[in-house]
C-alpha atoms as a PDB file:
ATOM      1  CA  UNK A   1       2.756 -38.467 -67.340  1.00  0.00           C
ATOM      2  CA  UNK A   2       3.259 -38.084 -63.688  1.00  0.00           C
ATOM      3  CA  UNK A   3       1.366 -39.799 -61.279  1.00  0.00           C
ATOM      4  CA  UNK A   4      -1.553 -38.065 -58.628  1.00  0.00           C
ATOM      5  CA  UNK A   5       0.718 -39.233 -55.643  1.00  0.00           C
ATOM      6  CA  UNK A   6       3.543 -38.186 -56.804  1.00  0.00           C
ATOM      7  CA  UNK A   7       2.325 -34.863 -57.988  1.00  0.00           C
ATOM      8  CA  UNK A   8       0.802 -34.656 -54.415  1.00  0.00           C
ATOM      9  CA  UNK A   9       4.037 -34.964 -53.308  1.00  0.00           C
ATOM     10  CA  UNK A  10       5.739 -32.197 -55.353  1.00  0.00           C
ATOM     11  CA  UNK A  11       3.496 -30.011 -54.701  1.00  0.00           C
ATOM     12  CA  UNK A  12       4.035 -30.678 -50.555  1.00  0.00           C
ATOM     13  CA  UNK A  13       7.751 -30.570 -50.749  1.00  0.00           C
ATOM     14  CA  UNK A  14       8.272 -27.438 -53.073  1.00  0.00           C
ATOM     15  CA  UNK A  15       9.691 -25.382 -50.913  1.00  0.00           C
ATOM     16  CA  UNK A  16      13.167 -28.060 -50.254  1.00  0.00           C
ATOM     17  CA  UNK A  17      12.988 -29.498 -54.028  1.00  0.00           C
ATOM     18  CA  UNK A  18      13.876 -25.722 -54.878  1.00  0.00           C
ATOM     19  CA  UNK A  19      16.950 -25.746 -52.142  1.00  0.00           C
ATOM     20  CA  UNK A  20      19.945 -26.575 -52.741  1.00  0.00           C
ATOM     21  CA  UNK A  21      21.415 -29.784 -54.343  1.00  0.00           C
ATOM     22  CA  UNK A  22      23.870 -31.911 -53.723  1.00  0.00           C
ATOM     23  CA  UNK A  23      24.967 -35.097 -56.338  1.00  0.00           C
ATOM     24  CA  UNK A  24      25.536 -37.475 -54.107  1.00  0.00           C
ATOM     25  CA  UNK A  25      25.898 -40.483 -56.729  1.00  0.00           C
ATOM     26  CA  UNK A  26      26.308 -39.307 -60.458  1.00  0.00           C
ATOM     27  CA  UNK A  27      24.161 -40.894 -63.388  1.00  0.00           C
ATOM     28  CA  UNK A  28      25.811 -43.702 -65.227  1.00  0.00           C
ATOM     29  CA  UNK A  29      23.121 -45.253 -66.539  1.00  0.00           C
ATOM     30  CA  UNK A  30      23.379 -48.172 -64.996  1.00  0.00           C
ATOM     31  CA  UNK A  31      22.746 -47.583 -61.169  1.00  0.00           C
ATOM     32  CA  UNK A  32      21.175 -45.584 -58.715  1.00  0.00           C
ATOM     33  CA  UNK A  33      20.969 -41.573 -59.019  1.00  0.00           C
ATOM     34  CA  UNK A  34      21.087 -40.061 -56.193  1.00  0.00           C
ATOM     35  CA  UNK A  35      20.237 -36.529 -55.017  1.00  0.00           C
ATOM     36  CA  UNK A  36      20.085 -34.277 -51.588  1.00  0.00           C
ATOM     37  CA  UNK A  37      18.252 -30.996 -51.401  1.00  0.00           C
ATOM     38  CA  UNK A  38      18.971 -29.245 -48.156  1.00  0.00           C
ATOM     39  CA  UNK A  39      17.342 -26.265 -46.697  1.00  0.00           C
ATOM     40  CA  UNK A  40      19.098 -25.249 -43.341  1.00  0.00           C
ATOM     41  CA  UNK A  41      17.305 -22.341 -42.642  1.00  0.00           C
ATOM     42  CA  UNK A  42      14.307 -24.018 -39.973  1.00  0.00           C
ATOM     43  CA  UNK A  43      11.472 -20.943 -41.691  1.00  0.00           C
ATOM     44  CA  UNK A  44      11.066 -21.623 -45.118  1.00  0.00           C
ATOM     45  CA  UNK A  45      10.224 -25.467 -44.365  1.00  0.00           C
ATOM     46  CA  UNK A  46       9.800 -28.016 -41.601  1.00  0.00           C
ATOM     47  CA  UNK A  47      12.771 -30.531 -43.655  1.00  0.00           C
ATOM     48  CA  UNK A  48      15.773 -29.576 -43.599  1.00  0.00           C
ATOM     49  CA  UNK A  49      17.224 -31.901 -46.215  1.00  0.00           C
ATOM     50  CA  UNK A  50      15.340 -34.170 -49.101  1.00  0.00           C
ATOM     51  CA  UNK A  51      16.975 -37.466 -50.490  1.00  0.00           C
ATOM     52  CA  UNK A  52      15.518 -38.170 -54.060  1.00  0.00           C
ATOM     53  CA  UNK A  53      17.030 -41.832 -55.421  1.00  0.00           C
ATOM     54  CA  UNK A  54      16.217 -42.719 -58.787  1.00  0.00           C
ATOM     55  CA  UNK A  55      16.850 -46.173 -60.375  1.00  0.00           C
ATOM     56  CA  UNK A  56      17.635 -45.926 -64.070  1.00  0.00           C
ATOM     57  CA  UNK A  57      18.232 -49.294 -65.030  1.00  0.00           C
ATOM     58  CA  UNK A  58      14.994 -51.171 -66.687  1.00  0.00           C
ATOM     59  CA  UNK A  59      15.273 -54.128 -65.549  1.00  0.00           C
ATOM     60  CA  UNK A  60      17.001 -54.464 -62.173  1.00  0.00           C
ATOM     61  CA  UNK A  61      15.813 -54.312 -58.751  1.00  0.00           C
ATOM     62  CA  UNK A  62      18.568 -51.911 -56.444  1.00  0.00           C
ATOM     63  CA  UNK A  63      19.286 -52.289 -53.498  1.00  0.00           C
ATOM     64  CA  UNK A  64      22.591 -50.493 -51.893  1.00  0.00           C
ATOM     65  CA  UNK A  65      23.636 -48.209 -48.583  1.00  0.00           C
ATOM     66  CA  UNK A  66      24.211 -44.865 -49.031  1.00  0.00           C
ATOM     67  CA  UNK A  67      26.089 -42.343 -47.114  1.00  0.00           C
ATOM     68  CA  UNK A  68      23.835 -39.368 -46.811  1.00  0.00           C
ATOM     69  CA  UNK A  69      25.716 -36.025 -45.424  1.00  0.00           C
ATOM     70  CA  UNK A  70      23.870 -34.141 -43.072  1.00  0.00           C
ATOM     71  CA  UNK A  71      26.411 -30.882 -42.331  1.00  0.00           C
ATOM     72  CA  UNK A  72      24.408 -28.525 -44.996  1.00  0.00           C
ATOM     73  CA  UNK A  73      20.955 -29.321 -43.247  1.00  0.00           C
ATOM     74  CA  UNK A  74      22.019 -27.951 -40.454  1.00  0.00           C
ATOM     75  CA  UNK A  75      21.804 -31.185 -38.045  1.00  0.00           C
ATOM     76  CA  UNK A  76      24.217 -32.355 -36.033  1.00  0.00           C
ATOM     77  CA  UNK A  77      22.880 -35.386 -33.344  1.00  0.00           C
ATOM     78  CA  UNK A  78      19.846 -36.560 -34.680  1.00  0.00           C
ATOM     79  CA  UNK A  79      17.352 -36.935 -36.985  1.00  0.00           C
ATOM     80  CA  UNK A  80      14.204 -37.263 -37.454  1.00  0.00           C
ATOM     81  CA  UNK A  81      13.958 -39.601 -41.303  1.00  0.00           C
ATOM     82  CA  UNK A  82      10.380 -40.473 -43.058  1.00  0.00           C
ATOM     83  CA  UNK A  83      10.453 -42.448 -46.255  1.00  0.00           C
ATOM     84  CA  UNK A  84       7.719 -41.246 -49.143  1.00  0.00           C
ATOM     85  CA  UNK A  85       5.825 -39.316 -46.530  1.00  0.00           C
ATOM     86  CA  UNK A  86       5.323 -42.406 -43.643  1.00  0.00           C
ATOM     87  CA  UNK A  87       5.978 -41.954 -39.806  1.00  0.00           C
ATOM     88  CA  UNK A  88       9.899 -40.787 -39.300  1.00  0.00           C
ATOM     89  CA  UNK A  89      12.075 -42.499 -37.742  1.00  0.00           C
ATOM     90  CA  UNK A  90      14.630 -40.893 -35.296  1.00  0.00           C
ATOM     91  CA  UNK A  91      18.074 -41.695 -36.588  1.00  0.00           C
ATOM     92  CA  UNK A  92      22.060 -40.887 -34.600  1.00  0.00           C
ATOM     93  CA  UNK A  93      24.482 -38.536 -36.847  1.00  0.00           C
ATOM     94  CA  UNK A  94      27.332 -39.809 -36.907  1.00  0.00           C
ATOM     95  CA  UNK A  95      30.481 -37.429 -35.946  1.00  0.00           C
ATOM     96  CA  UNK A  96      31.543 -36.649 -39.830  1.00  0.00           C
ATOM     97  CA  UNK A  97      27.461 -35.276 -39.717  1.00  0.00           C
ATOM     98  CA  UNK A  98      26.062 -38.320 -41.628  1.00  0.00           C
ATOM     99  CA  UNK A  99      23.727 -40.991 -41.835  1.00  0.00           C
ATOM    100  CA  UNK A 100      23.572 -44.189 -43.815  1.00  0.00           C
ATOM    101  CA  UNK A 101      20.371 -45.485 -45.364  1.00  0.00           C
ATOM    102  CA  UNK A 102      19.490 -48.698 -46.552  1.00  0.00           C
ATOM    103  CA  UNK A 103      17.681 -48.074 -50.155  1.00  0.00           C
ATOM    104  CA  UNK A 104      15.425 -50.813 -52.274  1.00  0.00           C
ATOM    105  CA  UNK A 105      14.350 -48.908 -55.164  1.00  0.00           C
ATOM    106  CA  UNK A 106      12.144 -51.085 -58.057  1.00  0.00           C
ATOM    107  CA  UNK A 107      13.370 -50.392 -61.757  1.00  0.00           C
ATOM    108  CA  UNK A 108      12.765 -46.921 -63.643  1.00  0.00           C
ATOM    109  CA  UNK A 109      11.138 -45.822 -60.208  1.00  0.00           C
ATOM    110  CA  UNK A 110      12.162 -43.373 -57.479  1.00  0.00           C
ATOM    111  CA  UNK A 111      11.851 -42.741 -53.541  1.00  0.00           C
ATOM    112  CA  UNK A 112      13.073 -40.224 -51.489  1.00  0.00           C
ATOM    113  CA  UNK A 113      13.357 -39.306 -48.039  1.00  0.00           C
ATOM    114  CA  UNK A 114      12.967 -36.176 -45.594  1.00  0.00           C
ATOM    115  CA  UNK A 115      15.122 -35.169 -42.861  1.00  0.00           C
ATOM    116  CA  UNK A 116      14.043 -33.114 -40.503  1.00  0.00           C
END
């Protein structure tokens, strides 16, 4: 069963969770999965891209860097990047149009962030 918050939150971020994907880290089973949904086009939504991480081991506790491509959002310098909805945080693109983020993500759980 899914959660109220989350639900909440699926229901606020339609719009880019319909976008397009990008794998950014395939399912092994063992670590993180990790997903981008990226909507370039500034009047269908206010983010341009969506990070969704989900941990699929049961047990352990993740935490990892990972590279997050920003060139099919549509952002080149900067970027504004919230975690689960809290205040954003203005973060540099780097020149190959990426960012990294720092992820701690509790067993069989997920986070994601927004880029806007």
């Amino acid at each position: 069963m899914i959660s109220l918050p989350r639900m909440r939150a699926i229901r606020r971020y339609r719009t880019i969770l319909h976008a397009d994907i990008i794998h950014l880290k395939r399912p092994d089973g063992n670590g993180v999965d990790a997903m981008l949904h990226v909507e370039p086009d500034t009047s269908k939504c206010k983010e341009r891209a969506m990070l969704v991480i989900f941990n699929q081991h049961p047990t352990n506790h993740v935490n990892t860097t990972i590279r997050v491509p920003l060139y099919y959002a549509g952002l080149d310098t900067t970027a504004s990047v919230s975690l689960m909805g809290a205040q954003a945080v203005s973060m540099t693109i780097a020149r190959d149009w990426s960012v990294e983020i720092v992820v701690s993500v509790p067993p069989v759980e997920m986070v994601w962030y927004t880029f806007s």
